[in-house]
Protein backbone atom coordinates (compact mmCIF):
# COMPACT_ATOMS: atom_id res chain seq x y z
CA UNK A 1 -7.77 22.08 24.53
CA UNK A 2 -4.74 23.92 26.25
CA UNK A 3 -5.12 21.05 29.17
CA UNK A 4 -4.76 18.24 26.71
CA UNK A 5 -1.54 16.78 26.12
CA UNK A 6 0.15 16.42 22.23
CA UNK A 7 1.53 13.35 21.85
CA UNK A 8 2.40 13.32 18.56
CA UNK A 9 3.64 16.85 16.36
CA UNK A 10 4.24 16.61 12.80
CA UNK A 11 5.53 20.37 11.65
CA UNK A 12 6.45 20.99 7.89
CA UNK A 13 7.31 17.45 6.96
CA UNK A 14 8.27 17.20 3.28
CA UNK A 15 9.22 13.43 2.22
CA UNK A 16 9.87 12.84 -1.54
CA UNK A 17 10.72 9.86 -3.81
CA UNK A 18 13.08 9.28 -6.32
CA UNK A 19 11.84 7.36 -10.02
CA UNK A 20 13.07 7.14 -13.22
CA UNK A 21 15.03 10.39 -13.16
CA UNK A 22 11.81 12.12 -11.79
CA UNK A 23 10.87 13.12 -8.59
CA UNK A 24 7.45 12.79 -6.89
CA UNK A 25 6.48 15.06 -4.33
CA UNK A 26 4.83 12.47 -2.16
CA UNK A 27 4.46 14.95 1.00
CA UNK A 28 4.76 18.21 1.03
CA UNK A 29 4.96 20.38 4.21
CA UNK A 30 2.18 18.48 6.57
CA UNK A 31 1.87 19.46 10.12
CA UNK A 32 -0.60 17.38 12.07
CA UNK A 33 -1.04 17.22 15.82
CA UNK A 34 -2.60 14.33 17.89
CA UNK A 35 -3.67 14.57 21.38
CA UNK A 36 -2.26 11.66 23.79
CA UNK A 37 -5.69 9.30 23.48
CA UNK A 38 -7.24 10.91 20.79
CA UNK A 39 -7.73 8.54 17.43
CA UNK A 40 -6.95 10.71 14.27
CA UNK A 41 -8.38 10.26 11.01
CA UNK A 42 -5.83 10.51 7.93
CA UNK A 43 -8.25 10.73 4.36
CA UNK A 44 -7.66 11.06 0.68
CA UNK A 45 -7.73 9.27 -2.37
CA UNK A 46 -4.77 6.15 -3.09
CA UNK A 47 -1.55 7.59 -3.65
CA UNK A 48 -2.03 11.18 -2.27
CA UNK A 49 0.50 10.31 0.95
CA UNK A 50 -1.06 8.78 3.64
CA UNK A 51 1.24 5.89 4.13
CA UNK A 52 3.90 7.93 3.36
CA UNK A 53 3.62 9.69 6.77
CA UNK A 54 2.97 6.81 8.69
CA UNK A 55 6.06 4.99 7.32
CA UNK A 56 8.26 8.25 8.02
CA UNK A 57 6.79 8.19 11.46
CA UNK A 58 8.19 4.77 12.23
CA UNK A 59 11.43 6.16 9.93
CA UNK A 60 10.75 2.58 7.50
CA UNK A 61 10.90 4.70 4.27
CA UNK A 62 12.13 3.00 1.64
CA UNK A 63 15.99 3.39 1.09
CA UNK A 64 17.55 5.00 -1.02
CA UNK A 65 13.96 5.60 -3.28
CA UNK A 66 12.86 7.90 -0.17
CA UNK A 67 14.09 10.78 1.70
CA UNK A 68 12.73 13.62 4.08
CA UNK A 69 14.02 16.82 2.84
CA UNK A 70 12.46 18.57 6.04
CA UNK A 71 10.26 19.06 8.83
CA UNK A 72 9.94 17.43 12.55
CA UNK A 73 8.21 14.86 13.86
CA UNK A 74 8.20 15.25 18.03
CA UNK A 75 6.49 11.91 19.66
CA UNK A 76 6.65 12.90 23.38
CA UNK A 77 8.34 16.09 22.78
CA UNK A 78 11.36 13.95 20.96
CA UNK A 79 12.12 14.13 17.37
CA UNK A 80 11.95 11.14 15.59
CA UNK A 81 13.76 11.76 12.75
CA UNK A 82 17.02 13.16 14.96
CA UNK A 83 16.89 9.58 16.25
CA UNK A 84 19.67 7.02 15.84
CA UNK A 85 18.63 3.97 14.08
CA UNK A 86 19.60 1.97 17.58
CA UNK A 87 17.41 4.53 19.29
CA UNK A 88 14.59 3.79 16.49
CA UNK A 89 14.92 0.42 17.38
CA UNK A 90 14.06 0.38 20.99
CA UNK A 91 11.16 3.08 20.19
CA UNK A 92 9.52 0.85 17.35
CA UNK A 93 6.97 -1.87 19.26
CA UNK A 94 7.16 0.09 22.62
CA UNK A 95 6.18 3.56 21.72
CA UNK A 96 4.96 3.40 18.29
CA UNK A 97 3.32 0.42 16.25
CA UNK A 98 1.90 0.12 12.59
CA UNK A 99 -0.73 -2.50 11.36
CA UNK A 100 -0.61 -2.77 7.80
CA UNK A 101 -3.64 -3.03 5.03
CA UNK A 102 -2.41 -6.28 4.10
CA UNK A 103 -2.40 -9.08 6.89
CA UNK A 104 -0.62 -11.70 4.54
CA UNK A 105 2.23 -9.47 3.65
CA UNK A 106 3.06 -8.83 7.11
CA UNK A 107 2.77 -12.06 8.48
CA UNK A 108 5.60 -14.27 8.15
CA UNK A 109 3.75 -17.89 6.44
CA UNK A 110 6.75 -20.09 7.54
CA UNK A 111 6.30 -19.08 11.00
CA UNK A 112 3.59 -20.11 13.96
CA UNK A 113 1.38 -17.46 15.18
CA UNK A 114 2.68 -17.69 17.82
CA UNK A 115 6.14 -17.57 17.51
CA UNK A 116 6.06 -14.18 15.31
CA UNK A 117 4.11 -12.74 18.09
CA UNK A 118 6.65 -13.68 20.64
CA UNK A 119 9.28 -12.56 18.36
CA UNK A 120 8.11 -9.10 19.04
CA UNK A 121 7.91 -9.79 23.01
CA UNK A 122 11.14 -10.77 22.76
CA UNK A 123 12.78 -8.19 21.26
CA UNK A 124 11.68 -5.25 24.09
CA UNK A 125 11.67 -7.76 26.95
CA UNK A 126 13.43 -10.10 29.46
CA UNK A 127 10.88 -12.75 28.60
CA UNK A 128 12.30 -16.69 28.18
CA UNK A 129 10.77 -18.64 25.66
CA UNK A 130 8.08 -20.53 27.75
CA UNK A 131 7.04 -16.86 29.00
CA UNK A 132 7.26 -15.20 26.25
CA UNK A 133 5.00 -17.93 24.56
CA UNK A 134 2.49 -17.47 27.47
CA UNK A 135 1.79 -13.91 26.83
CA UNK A 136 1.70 -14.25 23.22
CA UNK A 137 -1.41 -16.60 23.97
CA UNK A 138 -2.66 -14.27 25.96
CA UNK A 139 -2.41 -11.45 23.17
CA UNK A 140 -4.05 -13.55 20.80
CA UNK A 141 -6.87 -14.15 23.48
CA UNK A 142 -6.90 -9.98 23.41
CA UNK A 143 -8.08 -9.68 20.52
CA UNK A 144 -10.73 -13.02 20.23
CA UNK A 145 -8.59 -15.42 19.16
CA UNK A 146 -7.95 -18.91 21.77
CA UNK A 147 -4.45 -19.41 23.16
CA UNK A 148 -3.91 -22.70 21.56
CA UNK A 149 -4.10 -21.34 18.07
CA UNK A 150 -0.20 -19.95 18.91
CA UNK A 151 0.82 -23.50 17.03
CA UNK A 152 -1.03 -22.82 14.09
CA UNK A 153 0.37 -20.76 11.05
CA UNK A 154 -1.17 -17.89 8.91
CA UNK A 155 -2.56 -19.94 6.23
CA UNK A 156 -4.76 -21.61 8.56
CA UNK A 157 -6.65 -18.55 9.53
CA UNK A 158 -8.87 -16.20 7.37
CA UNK A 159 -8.61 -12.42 6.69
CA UNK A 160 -10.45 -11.34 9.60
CA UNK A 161 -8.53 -13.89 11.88
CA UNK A 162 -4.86 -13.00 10.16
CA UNK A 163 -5.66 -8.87 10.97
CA UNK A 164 -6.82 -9.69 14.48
CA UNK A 165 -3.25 -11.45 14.73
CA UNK A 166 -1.56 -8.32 13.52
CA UNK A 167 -2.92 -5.92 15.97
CA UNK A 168 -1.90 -8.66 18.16
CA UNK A 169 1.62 -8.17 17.05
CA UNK A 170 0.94 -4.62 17.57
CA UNK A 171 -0.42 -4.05 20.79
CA UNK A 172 2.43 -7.04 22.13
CA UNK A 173 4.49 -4.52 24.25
CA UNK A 174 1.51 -2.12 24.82
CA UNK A 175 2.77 0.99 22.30
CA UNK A 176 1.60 4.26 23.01
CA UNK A 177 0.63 5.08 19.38
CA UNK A 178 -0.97 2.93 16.68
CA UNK A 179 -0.88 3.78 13.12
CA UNK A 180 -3.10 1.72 11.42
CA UNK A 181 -2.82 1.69 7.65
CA UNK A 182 -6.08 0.91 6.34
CA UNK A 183 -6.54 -1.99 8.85
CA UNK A 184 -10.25 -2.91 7.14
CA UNK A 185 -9.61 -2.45 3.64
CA UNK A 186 -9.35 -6.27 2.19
CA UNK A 187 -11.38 -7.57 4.66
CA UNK A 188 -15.73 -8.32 3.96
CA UNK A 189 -18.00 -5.84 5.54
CA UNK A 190 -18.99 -7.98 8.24
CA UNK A 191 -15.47 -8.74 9.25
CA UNK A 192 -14.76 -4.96 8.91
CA UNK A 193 -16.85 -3.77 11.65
CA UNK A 194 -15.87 -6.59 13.62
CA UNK A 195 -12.02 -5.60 13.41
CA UNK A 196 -12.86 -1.87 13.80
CA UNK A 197 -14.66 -2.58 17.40
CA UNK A 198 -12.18 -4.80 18.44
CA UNK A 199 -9.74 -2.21 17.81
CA UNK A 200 -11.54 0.70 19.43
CA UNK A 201 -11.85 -1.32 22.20
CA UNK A 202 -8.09 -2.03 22.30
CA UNK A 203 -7.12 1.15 22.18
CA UNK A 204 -9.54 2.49 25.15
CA UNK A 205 -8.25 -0.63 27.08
CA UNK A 206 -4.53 0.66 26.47
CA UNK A 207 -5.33 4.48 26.32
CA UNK A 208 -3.57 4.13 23.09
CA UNK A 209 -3.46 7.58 20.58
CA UNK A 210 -3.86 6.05 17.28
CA UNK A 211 -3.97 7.55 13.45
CA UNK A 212 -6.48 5.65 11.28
CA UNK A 213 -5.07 5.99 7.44
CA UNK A 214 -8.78 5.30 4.93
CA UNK A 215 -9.92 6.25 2.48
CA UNK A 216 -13.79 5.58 3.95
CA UNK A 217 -15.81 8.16 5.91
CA UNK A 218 -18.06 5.97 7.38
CA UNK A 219 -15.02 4.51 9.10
CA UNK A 220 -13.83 8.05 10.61
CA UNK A 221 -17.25 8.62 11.52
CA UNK A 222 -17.47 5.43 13.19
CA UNK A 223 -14.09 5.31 15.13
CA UNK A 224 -12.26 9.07 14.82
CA UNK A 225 -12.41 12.00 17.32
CA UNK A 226 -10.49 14.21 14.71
CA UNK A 227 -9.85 14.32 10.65
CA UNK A 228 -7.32 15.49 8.37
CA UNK A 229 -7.78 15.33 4.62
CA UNK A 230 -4.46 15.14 2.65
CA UNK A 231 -4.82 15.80 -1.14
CA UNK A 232 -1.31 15.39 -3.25
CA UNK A 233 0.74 15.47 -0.43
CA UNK A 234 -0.90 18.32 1.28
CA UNK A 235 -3.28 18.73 4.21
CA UNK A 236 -6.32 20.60 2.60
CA UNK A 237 -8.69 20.44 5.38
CA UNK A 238 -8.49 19.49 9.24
CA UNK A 239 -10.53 19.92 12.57
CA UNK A 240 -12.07 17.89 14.69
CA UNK A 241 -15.12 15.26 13.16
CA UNK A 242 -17.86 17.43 14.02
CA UNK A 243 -16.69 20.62 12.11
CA UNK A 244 -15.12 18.31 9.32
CA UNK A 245 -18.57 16.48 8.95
CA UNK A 246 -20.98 19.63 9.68
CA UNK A 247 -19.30 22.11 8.49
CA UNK A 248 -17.44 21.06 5.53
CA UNK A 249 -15.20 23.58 3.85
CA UNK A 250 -12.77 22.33 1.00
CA UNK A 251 -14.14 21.41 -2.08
CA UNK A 252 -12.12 17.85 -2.30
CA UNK A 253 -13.50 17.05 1.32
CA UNK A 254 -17.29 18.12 -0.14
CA UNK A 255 -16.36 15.40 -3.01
CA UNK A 256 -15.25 13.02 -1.07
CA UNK A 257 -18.38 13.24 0.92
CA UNK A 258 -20.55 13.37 -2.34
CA UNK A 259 -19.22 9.90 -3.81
CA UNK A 260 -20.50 8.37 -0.78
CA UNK A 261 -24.29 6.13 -1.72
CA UNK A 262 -27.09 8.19 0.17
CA UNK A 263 -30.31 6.53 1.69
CA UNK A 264 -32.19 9.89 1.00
CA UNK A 265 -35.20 10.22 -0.65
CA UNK A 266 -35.01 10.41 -4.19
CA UNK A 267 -30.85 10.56 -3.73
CA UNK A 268 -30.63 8.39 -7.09
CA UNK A 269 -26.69 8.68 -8.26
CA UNK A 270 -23.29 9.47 -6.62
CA UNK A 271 -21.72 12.59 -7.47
CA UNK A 272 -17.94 11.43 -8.36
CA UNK A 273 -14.79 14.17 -7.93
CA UNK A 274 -14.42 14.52 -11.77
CA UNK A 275 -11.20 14.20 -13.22
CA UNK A 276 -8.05 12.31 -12.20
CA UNK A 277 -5.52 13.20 -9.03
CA UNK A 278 -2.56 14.97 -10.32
CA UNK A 279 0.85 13.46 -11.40
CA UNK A 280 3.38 13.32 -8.54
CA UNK A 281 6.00 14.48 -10.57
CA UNK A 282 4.57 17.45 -11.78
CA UNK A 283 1.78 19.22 -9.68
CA UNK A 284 -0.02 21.95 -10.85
CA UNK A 285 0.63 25.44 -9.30
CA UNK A 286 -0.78 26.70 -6.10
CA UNK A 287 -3.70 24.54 -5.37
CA UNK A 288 -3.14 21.14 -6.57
CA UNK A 289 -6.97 20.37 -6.59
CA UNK A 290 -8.05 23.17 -8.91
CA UNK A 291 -7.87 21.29 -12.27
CA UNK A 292 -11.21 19.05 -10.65
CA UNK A 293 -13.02 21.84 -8.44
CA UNK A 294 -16.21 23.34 -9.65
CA UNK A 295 -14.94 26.26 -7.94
CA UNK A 296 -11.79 27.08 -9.56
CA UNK A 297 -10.56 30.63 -10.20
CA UNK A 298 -7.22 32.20 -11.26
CA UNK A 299 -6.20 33.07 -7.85
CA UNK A 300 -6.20 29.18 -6.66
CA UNK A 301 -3.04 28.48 -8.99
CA UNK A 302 -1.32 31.35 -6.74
CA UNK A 303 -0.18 29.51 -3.32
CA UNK A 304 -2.67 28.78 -0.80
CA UNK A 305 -2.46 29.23 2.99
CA UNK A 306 -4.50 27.38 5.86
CA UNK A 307 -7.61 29.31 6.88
CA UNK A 308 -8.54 28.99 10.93
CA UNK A 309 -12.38 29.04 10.18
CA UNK A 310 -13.02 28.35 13.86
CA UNK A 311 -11.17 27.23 16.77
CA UNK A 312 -9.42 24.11 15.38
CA UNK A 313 -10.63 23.82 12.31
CA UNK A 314 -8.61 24.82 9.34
CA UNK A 315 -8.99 24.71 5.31
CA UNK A 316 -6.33 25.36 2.67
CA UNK A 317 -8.74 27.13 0.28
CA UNK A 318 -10.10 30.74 -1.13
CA UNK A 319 -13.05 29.62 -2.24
CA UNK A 320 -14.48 27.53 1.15
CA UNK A 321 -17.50 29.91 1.77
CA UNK A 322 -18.83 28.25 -1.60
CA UNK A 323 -18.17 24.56 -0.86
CA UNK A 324 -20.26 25.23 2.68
CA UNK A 325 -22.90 26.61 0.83
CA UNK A 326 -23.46 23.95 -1.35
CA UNK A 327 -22.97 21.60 1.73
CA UNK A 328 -26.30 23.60 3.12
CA UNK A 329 -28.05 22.97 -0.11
CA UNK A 330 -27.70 19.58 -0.21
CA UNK A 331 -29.34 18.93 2.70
């Protein structure tokens, strides 16, 4: 581990947003670390912060609703949010790119293909048009889509087909990290797997580090070398996807697992988290998770620190020894 390189370094980032006189805590002190080529899993339930992170990342928080009270975020050993807005500029497309869960919303539908696609070629390089129009073809032809659809417009393409032309946009100018926010979720299963290969296979092609925001573990089984599970704006458990998987140790992650369907014998219902997540604008003491977990004792509304249960693998609870154990039982 000490020979691989971090790319990206999150430390104590705290992010909140502004509503109705009331203010939700949307993150709240996350450090995460990715190594340069490593793909990064980023799980929880909607609304517990996920996007919130990537959007501070690219510094495209909402304004004035959102503002980082604190923290760092070092991509290459700079920190992003010390970063002038010109500097942000130049970095956003070349060094870091975001596809968004929604294809439609980020594609512009009075605008070719094409065109939007060279838009972002054009903005980080000396391209002319005729260029600029040739490489966009050949992006599109990246990710299994033929040149000559550059004329064409989003309408004219379906789900799968518009999200293949956003990682297109993407991966234009070759970025060095991906965040992709829930790049699957309103696509068909089918499609989904198709657009979840084509994207691993992107990213080994480019030697890209990516973060993969879901809310699905079959996903970050399927495409992750490392997890972090973010509950109300905190990281709760992280490591690497074996000792995440095998050797589960918060409660929410054990819940998470157990509302998954099971093929095993006799495995007849799902075993939903009970309960609802927490309000934003007024979390409960200490552990935020303890009004749902089976596990729950006085000292979890006290404040809880991150456990190193084993050489990269960490958990943000008292009680984890119990949550393996049942783990163990259930299989």
């Amino acid at each position: 581990m000490s020979e691989e390189k971090i790319y990206l370094d999150i430390k104590d980032l705290e992010v909140v947003y502004s509503q109705a006189k009331k203010t939700v805590r949307a993150v709240n002190r996350v450090s995460l670390k990715l190594v340069k080529g490593k793909t990064l899993g980023l799980v929880g339930e909607t609304g517990a912060g996920k996007t919130t992170i990537a959007k501070s990342i690219m510094r495209i928080l909402p304004n004035p609703q959102a503002k980082v009270l604190g923290g760092q975020i070092f991509l290459d050993g700079e920190d992003l949010l010390e970063k002038s807005e010109d500097d942000m500029y130049d970095i956003r497309g070349t060094k870091v790119a975001m596809v968004f869960q929604d294809p439609m919303t980020a594609l512009n539908p009075l605008m070719t293909v094409g065109d939007q696609i060279l838009e972002v070629l054009m903005l980080h390089n000396d391209y002319n048009y005729k260029e600029g129009l040739k490489k966009a073809g050949e992006m599109l032809e990246t990710v299994g889509i033929p040149a000559e659809r550059c004329a064409e417009y989003p309408h004219q393409f379906s789900g799968g087909m518009k999200q293949r032309v956003v990682i297109a946009m993407a991966l234009a100018c070759n970025p060095e990290l991906l965040l992709a926010d829930e790049p699957t979720t309103a696509l068909d299963v089918t499609i989904q797997a198709q657009v979840l290969d084509l994207i691993k296979e992107l990213k080994e092609s480019y030697n890209t580090s990516m973060i993969l925001i879901t809310h699905d573990l079959g996903v970050v089984a399927e495409t992750c070398d490392d997890v972090a599970v973010i509950y109300a704006g905190k990281i709760v458990e992280s490591g690497s996807k074996e000792d995440v998987f095998d050797h589960t140790a918060h409660p929410y992650t054990l819940g998470l697992f157990g509302s998954l369907p099971s093929v095993a014998v006799g495995e007849k219902r799902l075993h939903p988290i009970g309960g609802m997540p927490p309000d934003p604008t007024n979390l409960p003491p200490g552990c935020a998770f303890w009004p749902r977990c089976p596990y729950a004792t006085e000292e979890c509304k006290e404040e809880i620190k991150f456990t190193n249960l084993s050489p990269g693998h960490f958990c943000r609870c008292i009680h984890s020894d119990k949550a393996h154990k049942a783990l163990r039982r259930k299989e």
